[in-house]
Protein backbone atom coordinates (compact mmCIF):
# COMPACT_ATOMS: atom_id res chain seq x y z
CA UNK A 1 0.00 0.00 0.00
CA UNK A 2 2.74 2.51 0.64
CA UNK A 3 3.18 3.20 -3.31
CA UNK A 4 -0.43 4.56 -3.22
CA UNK A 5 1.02 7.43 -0.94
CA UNK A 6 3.17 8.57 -3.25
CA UNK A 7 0.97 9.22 -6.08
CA UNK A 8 0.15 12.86 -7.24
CA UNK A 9 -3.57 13.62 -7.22
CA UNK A 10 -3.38 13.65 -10.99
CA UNK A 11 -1.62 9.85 -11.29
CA UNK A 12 -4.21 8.87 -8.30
CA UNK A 13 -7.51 9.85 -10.22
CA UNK A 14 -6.42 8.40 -13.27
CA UNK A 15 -5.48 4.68 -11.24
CA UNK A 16 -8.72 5.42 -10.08
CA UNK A 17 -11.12 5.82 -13.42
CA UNK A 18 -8.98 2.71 -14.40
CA UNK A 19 -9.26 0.66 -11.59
CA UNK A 20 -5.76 0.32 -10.55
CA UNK A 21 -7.19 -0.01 -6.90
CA UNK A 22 -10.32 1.37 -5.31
CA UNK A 23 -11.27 4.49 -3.11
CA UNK A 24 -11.02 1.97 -0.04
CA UNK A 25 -7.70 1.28 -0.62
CA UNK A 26 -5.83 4.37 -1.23
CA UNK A 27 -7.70 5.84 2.07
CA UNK A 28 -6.46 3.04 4.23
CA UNK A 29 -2.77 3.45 3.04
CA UNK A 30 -3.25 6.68 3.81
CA UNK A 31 -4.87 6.42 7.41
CA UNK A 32 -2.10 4.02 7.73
CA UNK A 33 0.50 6.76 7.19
CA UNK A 34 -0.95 9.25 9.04
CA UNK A 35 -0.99 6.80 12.17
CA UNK A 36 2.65 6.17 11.21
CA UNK A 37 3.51 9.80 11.44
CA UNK A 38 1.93 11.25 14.54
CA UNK A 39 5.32 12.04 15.06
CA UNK A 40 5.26 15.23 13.22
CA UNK A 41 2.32 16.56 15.03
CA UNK A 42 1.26 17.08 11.73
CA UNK A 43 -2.39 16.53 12.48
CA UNK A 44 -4.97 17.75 15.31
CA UNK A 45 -7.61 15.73 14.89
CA UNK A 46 -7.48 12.79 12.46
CA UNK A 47 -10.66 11.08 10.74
CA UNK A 48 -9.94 7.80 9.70
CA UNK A 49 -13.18 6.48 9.64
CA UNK A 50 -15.55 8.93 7.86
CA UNK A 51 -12.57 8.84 5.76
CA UNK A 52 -13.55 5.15 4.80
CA UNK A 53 -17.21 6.28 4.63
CA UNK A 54 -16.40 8.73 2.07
CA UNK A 55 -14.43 6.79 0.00
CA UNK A 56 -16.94 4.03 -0.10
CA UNK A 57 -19.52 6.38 -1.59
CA UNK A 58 -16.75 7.64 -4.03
CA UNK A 59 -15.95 4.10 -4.67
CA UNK A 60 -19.75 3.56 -5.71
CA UNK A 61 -19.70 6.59 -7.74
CA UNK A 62 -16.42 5.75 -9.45
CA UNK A 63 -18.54 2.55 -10.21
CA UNK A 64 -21.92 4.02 -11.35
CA UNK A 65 -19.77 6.54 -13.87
CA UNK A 66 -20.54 9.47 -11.25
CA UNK A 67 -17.34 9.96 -10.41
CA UNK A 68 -16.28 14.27 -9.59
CA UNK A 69 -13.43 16.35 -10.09
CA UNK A 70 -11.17 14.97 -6.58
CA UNK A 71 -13.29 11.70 -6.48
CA UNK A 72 -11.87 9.25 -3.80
CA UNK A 73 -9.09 11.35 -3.53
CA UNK A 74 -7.60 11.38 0.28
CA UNK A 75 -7.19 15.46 1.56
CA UNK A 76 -5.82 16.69 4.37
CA UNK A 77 -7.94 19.59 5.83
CA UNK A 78 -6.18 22.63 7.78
CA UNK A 79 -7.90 23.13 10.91
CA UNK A 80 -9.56 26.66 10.25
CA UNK A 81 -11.95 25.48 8.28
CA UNK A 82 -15.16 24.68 9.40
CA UNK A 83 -16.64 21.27 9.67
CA UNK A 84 -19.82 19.94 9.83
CA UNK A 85 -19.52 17.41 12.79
CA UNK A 86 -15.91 17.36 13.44
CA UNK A 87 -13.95 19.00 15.92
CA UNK A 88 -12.88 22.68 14.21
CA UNK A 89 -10.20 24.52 17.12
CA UNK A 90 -8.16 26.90 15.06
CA UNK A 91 -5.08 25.54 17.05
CA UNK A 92 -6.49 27.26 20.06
CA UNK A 93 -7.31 26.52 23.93
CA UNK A 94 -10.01 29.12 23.60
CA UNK A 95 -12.32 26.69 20.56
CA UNK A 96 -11.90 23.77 22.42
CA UNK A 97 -14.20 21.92 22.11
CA UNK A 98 -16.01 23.60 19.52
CA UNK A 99 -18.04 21.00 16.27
CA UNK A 100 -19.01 23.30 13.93
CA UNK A 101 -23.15 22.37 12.80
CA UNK A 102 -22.07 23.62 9.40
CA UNK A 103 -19.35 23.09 6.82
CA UNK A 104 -17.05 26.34 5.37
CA UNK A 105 -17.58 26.80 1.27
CA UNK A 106 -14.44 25.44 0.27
CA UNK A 107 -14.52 22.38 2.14
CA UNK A 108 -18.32 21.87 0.99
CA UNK A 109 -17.25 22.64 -2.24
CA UNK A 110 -14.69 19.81 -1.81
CA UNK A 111 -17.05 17.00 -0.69
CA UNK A 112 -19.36 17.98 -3.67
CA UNK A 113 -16.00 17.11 -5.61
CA UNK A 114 -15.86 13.54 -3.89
CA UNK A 115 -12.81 14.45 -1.74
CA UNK A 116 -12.05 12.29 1.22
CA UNK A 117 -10.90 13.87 4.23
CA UNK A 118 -8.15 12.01 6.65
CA UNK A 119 -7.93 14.63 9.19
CA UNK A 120 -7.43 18.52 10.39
CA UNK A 121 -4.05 19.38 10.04
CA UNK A 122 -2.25 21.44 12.90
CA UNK A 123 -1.47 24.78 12.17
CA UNK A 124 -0.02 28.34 13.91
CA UNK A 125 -3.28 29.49 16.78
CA UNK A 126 -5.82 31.39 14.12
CA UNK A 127 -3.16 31.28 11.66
CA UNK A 128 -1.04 33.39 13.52
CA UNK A 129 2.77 32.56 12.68
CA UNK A 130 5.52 31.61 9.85
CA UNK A 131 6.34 28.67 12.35
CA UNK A 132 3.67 26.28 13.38
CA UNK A 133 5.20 26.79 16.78
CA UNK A 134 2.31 28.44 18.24
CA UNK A 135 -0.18 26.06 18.15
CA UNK A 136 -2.05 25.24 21.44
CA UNK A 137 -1.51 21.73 20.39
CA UNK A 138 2.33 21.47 20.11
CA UNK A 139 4.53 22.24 17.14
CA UNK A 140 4.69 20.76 14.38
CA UNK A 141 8.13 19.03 12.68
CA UNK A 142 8.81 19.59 9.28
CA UNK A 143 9.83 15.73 7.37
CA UNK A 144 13.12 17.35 6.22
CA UNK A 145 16.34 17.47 8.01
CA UNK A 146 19.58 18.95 7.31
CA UNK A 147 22.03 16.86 5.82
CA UNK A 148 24.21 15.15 8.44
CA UNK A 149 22.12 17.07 11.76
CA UNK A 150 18.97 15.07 13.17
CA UNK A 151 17.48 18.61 14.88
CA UNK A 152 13.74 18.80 14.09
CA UNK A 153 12.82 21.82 11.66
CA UNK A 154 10.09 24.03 11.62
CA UNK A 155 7.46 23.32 8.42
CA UNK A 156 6.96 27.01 8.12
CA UNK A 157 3.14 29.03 8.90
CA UNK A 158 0.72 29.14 9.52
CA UNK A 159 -0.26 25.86 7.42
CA UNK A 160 2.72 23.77 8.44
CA UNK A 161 0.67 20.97 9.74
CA UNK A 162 -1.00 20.80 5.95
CA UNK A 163 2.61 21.59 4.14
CA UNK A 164 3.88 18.11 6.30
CA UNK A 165 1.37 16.34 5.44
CA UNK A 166 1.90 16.88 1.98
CA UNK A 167 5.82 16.30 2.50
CA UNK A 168 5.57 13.36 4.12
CA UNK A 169 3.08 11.55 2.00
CA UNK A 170 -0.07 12.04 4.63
CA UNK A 171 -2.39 12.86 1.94
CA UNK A 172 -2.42 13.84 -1.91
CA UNK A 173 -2.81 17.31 -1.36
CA UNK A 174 -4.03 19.56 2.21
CA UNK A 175 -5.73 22.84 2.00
CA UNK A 176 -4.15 25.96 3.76
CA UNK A 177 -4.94 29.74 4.26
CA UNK A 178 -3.00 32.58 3.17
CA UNK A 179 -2.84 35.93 4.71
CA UNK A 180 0.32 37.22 4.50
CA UNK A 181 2.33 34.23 3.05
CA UNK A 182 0.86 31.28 4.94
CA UNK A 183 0.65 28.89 2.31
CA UNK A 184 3.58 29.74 0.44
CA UNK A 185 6.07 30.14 3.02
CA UNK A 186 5.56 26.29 4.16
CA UNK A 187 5.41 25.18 1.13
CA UNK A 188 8.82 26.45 0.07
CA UNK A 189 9.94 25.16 3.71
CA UNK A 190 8.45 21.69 2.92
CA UNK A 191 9.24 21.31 -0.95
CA UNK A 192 5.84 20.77 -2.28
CA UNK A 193 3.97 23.44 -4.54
CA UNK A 194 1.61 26.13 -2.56
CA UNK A 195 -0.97 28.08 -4.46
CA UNK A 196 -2.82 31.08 -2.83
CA UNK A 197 -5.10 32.29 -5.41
CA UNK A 198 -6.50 35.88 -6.36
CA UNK A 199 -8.43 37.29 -2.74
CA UNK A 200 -12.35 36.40 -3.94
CA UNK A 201 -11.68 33.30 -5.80
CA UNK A 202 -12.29 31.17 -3.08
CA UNK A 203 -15.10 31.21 -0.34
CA UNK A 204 -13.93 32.64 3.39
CA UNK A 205 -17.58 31.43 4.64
CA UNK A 206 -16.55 28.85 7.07
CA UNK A 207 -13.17 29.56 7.62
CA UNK A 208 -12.18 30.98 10.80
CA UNK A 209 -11.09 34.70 10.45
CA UNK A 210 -7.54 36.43 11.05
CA UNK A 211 -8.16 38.94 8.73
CA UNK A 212 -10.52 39.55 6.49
CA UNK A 213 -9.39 41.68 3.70
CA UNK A 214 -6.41 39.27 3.45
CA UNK A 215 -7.29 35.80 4.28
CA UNK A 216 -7.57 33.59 1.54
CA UNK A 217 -7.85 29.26 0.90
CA UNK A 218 -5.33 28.04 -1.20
CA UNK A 219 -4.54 24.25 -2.25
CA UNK A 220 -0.92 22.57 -1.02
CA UNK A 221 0.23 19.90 -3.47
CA UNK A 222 3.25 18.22 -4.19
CA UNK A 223 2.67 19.49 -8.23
CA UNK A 224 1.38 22.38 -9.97
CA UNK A 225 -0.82 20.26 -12.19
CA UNK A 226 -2.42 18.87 -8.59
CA UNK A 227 -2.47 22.59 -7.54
CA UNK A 228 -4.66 23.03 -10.86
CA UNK A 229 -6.91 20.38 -10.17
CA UNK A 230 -7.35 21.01 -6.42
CA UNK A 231 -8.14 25.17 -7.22
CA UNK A 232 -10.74 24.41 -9.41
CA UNK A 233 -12.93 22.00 -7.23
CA UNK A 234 -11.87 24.36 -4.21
CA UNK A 235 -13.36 27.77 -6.05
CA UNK A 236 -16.48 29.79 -7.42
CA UNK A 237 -18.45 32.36 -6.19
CA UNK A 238 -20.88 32.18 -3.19
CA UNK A 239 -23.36 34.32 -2.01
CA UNK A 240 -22.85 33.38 1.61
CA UNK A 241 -19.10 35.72 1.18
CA UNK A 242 -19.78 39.43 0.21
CA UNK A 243 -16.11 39.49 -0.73
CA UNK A 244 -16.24 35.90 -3.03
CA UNK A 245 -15.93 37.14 -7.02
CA UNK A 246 -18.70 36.29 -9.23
CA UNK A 247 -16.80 34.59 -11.79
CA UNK A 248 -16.71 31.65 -13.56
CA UNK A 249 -14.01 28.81 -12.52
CA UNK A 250 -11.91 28.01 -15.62
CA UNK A 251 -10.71 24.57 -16.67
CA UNK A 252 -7.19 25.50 -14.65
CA UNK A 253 -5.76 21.97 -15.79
CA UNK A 254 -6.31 22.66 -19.06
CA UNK A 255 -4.31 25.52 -18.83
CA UNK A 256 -1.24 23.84 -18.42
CA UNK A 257 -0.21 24.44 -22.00
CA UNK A 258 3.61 24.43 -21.37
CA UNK A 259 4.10 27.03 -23.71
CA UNK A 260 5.33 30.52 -22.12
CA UNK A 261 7.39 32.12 -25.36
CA UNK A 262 6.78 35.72 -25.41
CA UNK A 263 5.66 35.79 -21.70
CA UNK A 264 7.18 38.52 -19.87
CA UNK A 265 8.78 37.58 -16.26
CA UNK A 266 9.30 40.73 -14.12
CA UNK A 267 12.04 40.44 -11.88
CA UNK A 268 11.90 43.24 -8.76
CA UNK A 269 15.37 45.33 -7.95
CA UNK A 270 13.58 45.88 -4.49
CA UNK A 271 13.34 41.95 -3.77
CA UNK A 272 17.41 41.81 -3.35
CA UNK A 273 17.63 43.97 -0.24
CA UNK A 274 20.91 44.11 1.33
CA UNK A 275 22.88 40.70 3.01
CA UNK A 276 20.14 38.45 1.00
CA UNK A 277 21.71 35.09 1.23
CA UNK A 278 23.74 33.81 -1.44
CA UNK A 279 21.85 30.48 -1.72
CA UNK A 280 18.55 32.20 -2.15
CA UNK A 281 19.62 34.84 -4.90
CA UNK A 282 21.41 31.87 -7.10
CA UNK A 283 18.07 29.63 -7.07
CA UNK A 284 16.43 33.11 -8.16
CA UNK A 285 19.03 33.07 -10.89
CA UNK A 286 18.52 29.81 -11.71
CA UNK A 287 14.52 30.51 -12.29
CA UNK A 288 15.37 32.94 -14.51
CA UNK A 289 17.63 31.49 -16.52
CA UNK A 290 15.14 28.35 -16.50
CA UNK A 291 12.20 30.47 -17.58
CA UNK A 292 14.18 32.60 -20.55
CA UNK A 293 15.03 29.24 -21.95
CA UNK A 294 11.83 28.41 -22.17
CA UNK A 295 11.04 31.61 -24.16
CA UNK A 296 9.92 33.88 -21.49
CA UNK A 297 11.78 37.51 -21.23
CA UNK A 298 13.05 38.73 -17.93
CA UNK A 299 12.47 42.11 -17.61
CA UNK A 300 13.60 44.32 -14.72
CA UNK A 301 10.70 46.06 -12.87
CA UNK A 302 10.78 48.42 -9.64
CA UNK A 303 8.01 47.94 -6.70
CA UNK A 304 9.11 51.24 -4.82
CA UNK A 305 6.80 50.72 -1.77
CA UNK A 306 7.64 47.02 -1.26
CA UNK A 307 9.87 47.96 2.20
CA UNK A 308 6.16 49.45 3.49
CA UNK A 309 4.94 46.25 2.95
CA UNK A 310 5.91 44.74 6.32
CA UNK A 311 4.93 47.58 8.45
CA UNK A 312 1.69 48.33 6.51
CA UNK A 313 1.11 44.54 6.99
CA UNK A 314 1.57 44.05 10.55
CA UNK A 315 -0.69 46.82 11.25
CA UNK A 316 -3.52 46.35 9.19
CA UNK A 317 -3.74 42.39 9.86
CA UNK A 318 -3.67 42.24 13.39
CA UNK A 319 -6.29 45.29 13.65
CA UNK A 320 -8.34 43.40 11.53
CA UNK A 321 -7.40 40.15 14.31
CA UNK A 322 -8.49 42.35 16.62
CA UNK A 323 -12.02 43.14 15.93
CA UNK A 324 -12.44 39.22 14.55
CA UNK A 325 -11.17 37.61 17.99
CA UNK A 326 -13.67 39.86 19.92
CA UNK A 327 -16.33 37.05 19.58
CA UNK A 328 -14.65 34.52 21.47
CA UNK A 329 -15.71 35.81 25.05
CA UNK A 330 -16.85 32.47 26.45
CA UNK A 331 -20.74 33.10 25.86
CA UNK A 332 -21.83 31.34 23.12
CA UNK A 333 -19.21 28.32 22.33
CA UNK A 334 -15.55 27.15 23.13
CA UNK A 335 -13.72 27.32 26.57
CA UNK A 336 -15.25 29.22 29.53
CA UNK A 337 -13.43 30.40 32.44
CA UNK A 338 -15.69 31.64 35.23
CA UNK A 339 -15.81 34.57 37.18
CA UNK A 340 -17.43 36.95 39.62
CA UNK A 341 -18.63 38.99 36.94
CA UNK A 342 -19.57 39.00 33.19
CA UNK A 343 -16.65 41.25 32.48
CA UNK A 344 -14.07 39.26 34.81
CA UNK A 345 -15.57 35.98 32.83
CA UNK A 346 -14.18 37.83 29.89
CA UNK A 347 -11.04 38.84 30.94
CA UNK A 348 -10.40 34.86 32.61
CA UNK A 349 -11.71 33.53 29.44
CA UNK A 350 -9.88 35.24 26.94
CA UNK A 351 -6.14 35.17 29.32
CA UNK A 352 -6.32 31.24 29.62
CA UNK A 353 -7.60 30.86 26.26
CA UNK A 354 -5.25 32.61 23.63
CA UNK A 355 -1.65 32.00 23.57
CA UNK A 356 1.15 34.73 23.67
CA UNK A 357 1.17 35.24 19.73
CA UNK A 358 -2.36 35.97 19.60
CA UNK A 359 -2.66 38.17 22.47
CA UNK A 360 0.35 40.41 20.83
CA UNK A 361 -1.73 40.65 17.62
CA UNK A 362 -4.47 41.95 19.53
CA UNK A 363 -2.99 44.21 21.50
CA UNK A 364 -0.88 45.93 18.57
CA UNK A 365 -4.69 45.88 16.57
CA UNK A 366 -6.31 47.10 19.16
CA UNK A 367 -3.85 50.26 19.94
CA UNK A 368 -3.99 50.99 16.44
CA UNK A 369 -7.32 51.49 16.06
CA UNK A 370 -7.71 53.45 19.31
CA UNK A 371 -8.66 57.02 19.33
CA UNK A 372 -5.54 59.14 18.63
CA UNK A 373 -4.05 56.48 17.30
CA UNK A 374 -6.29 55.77 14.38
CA UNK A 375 -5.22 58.38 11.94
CA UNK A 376 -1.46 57.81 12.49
CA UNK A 377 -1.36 54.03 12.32
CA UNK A 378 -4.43 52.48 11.08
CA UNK A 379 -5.30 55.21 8.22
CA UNK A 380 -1.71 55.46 7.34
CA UNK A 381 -1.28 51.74 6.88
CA UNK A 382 -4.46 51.83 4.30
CA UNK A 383 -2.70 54.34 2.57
CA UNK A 384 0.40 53.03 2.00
CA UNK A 385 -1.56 49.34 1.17
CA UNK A 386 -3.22 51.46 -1.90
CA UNK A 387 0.47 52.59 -2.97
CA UNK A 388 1.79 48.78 -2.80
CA UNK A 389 -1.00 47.65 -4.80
CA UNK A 390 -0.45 50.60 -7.31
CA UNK A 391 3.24 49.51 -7.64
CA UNK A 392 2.34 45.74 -8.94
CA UNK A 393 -0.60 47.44 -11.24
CA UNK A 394 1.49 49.81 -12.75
CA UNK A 395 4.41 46.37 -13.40
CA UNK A 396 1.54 44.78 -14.85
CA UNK A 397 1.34 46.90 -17.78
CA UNK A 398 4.44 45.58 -19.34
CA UNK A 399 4.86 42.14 -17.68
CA UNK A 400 2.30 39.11 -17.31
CA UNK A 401 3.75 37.52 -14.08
CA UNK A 402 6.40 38.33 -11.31
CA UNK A 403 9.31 36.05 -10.11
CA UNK A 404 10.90 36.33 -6.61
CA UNK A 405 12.31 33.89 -4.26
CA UNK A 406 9.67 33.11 -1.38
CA UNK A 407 11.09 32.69 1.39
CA UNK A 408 14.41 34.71 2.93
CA UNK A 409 15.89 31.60 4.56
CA UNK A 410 14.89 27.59 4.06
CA UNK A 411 13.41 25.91 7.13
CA UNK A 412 15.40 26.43 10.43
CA UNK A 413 15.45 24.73 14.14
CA UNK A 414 12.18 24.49 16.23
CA UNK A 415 13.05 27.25 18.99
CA UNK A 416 15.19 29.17 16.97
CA UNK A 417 14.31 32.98 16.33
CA UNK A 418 11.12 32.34 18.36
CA UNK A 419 12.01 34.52 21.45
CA UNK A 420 12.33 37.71 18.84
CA UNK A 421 8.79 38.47 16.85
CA UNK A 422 10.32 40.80 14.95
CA UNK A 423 12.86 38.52 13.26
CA UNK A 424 9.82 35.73 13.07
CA UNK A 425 7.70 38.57 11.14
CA UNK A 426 10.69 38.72 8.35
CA UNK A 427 10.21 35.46 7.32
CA UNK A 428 6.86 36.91 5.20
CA UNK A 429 9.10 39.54 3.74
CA UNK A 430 8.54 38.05 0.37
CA UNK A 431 5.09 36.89 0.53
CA UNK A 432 3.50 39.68 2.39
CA UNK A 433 3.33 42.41 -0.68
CA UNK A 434 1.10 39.89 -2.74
CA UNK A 435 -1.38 39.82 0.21
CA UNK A 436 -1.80 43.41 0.76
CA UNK A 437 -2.40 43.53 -3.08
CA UNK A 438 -4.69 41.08 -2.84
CA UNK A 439 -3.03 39.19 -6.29
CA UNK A 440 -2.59 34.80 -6.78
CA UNK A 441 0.83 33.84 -5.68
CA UNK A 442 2.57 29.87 -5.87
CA UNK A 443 5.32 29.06 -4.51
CA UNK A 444 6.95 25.80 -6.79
CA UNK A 445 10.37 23.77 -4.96
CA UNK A 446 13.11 24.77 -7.41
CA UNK A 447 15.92 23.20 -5.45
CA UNK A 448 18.28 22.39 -2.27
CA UNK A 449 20.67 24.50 -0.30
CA UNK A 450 23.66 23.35 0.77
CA UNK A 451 22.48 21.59 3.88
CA UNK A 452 20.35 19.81 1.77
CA UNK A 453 16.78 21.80 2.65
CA UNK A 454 14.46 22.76 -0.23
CA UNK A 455 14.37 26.22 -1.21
CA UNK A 456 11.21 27.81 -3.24
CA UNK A 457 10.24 30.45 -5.58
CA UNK A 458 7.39 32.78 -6.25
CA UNK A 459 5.71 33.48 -9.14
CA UNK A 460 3.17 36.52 -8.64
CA UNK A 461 0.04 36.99 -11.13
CA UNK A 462 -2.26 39.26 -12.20
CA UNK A 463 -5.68 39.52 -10.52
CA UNK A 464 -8.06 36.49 -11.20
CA UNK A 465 -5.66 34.99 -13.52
CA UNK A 466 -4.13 32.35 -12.02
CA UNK A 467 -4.45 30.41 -15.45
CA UNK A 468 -1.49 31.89 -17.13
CA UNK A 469 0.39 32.11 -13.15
CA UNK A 470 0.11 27.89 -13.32
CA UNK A 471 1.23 27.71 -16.81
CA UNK A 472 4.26 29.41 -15.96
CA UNK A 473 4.46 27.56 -13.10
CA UNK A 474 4.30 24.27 -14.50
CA UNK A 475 7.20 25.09 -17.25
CA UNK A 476 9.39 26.08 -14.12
CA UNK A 477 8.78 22.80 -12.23
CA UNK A 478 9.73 20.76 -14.93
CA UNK A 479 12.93 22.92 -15.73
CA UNK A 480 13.49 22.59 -12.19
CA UNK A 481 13.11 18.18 -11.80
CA UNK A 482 12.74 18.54 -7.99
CA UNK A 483 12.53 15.01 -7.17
CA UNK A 484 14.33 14.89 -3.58
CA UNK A 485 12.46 13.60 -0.81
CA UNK A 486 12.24 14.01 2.73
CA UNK A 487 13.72 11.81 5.27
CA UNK A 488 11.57 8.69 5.89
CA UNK A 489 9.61 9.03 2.53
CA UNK A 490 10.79 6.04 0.69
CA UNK A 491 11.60 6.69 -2.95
């Protein structure tokens, strides 16, 4: 059973419609790897047997020629997203407890697809990280390890629990959230493709909130063509989102046309700042080089405001945390800590129940919006978000997508960096511009540094056309024939 774990989702379907092996069967090697790898911490809750409901039904389907888009497929879920009967906790002490009596969009919109789910993967508390090390449930450990040095490594956040899964052959593909480089940034730290697509393409109904004019579901694969697949069962418009785009879903498979000549790739001056390790800006080189020999043309572009971007970010978003985290008070649902009053239930509630990440978030957020404070932080920050976006509008005129490494380092001990935020925030230095623009970003492995750790790039696209983003990203996987694996994944 352990070769059906390392199928793509693509390979997988097709065994499937041929009847290589059944639903059944690729689910229980699955489960069976999961159960092997608790290890990683990669999951909080796991599902193994409405996973072998599901893929019975799909099994029938497959049989009655009913078959959908991700039928019998085995998913790993990040726990943010609501669903209907199982355990949802956001990685926090404050939802324990909490079974959701409804499912999100995108995970509806999944099932309706014939995706089976093995579990909720573990991920930063409401999202909040770049390390997975925040989660009320433990850390998680990313599957790689530096050559020669057994020290666990961080899988990146906040989706590192769905990014290890992924890795280490847990399921064929996971969904994450991306807010300001969630799903990209553990991707690149865990070698497998991330995808966060335009803000609006997918549904936020049913996902627990961060921040709302940034947070956005993106499918974590091991290749673009999965990515593809995965997007356009995850997507569409829904009326239940005020912010979900009424468009159409195209066929984003079939756009996977491997043809990029006369595509031009903008290349940022501002994304080499100063000391930018030497590892990182030669597997830059390296994409470029790969993508002008496929035809493409780099052309040098300037995004002037991109060293606002962090600031701008890490006021907006954790405003925006701020007013979103107000609901959890102990009232209605989740953990409640008793007190002598309503307001000292509050205060008991909320101090036992959100971690030390979390509470920072809301604290900056809620300075930031306070009177006085508004105009000079809050309105500012808005501001200079409009100017970022500008920059990347104006670059589109004369390019179709952006390259840029993703992440500034590749994955690095559990505990290290972790006592200084600041230094934790730089690891979205990258990622975080895309977000405040609100434009579809992938991150696709392109190689290993010298310790032997995978390294990813970015590709940045224009809004709501992530069909000619994955085409481009599909001609730089192949150029790049990332085939290493982590450590325990037999080849």
């Amino acid at each position: 059973m352990t070769a059906l774990t390392r199928l793509t989702i693509a390979e997988a379907r097709d065994g499937l419609a041929r009847g290589d092996f059944t639903a059944m069967e690729l689910t229980e090697a699955h489960n069976r790897a999961v159960e092997a790898a608790r290890g990683l911490n990669a999951f909080i809750t796991e599902t193994p047997e409405l996973a072998m409901e599901q893929a019975a039904a799909s099994h029938e389907r497959i049989r009655t020629g009913r078959a959908g888009a991700l039928e019998g497929l085995p998913l790993a879920i990040k726990d943010l997203f609501c669903t209907e009967g199982v355990l949802t906790t956001a990685a926090s002490h404050i939802l324990d407890g909490f079974v959701p009596p409804y499912e999100s969009t995108v995970t509806a919109n999944l099932k309706k697809a014939g995706a089976v789910m093995v579990g909720k993967t573990n991920l930063d508390e409401f999202a909040m990280g770049s390390s997975n090390m925040t989660s009320h449930y433990g850390g998680v450990e990313n599957p790689w390890r530096k050559r020669g040095d057994n020290r666990p490594l961080v899988p990146g956040g906040s989706s590192g629990g769905s990014a290890a899964a992924v890795a280490a052959r847990l399921g064929l593909g996971a969904t994450g959230t991306d807010t300001g480089g969630s799903i990209r940034q553990p991707a690149a730290f865990c070698g497998i493709v991330g995808l966060k697509p335009t803000y609006g393409r997918c549904s936020r109904w049913g996902i627990v909130a961060f921040a709302s004019s940034l947070d956005q579901a993106g499918p974590m694969t091991r290749t673009v063509r999965d990515a593809a697949i995965m997007l356009g069962a995850m997507a569409g418009h829904d009326p239940k989102d005020s912010t979900s785009a009424p468009l159409p879903v195209p066929d984003f498979e079939k756009a996977l046309s491997g043809d990029i000549r006369g595509l031009k790739v903008g290349i940022p001056r501002e994304y080499r700042p100063e000391g930018l390790a030497e590892e990182i800006a030669a597997v830059w080189e390296r994409g470029i080089a790969w993508l002008k020999d496929a035809g493409a043309e780099p052309v040098e572009i300037s995004l002037p405001h991109t060293k606002y971007a962090l600031p701008t970010y890490y006021i907006v978003a954790p405003a925006e945390a701020s007013s979103n985290l107000a609901r959890y008070d102990g009232v209605r649902y989740g953990l409640r800590v008793e007190g002598a009053t309503l307001d000292d239930m509050y205060r008991k509630t909320r101090a036992a129940g959100f971690g030390a990440e979390v509470k920072r978030r809301v604290l900056i957020g809620t300075y930031v919006l306070s009177a006085g404070y508004y105009d000079a932080y809050y309105a500012k920050a808005q501001k200079l978000r409009t100017l970022i976006a500008g920059d990347f509008k104006t670059a589109f005129e004369s390019v179709d997508v952006i390259l840029t490494p993703t992440a500034p380092s590749a994955a690095f001990p559990l505990g290290e960096k972790m006592d200084d935020p600041i230094t934790m925030y730089l690891n979205d230095v990258f990622t975080v511009p895309t977000s405040l623009a609100g434009l579809p970003g992938i991150s696709v492995p392109a190689g290993l540094n010298g310790e032997g750790l995978p390294l990813g790039l970015q590709l940045i696209g224009r809004p709501f056309d992530e069909e000619t983003l994955l085409r481009v990203a599909d001609v730089m996987e192949k150029a790049a024939e990332f085939k290493a694996l982590p450590a325990g994944v037999e080849a």
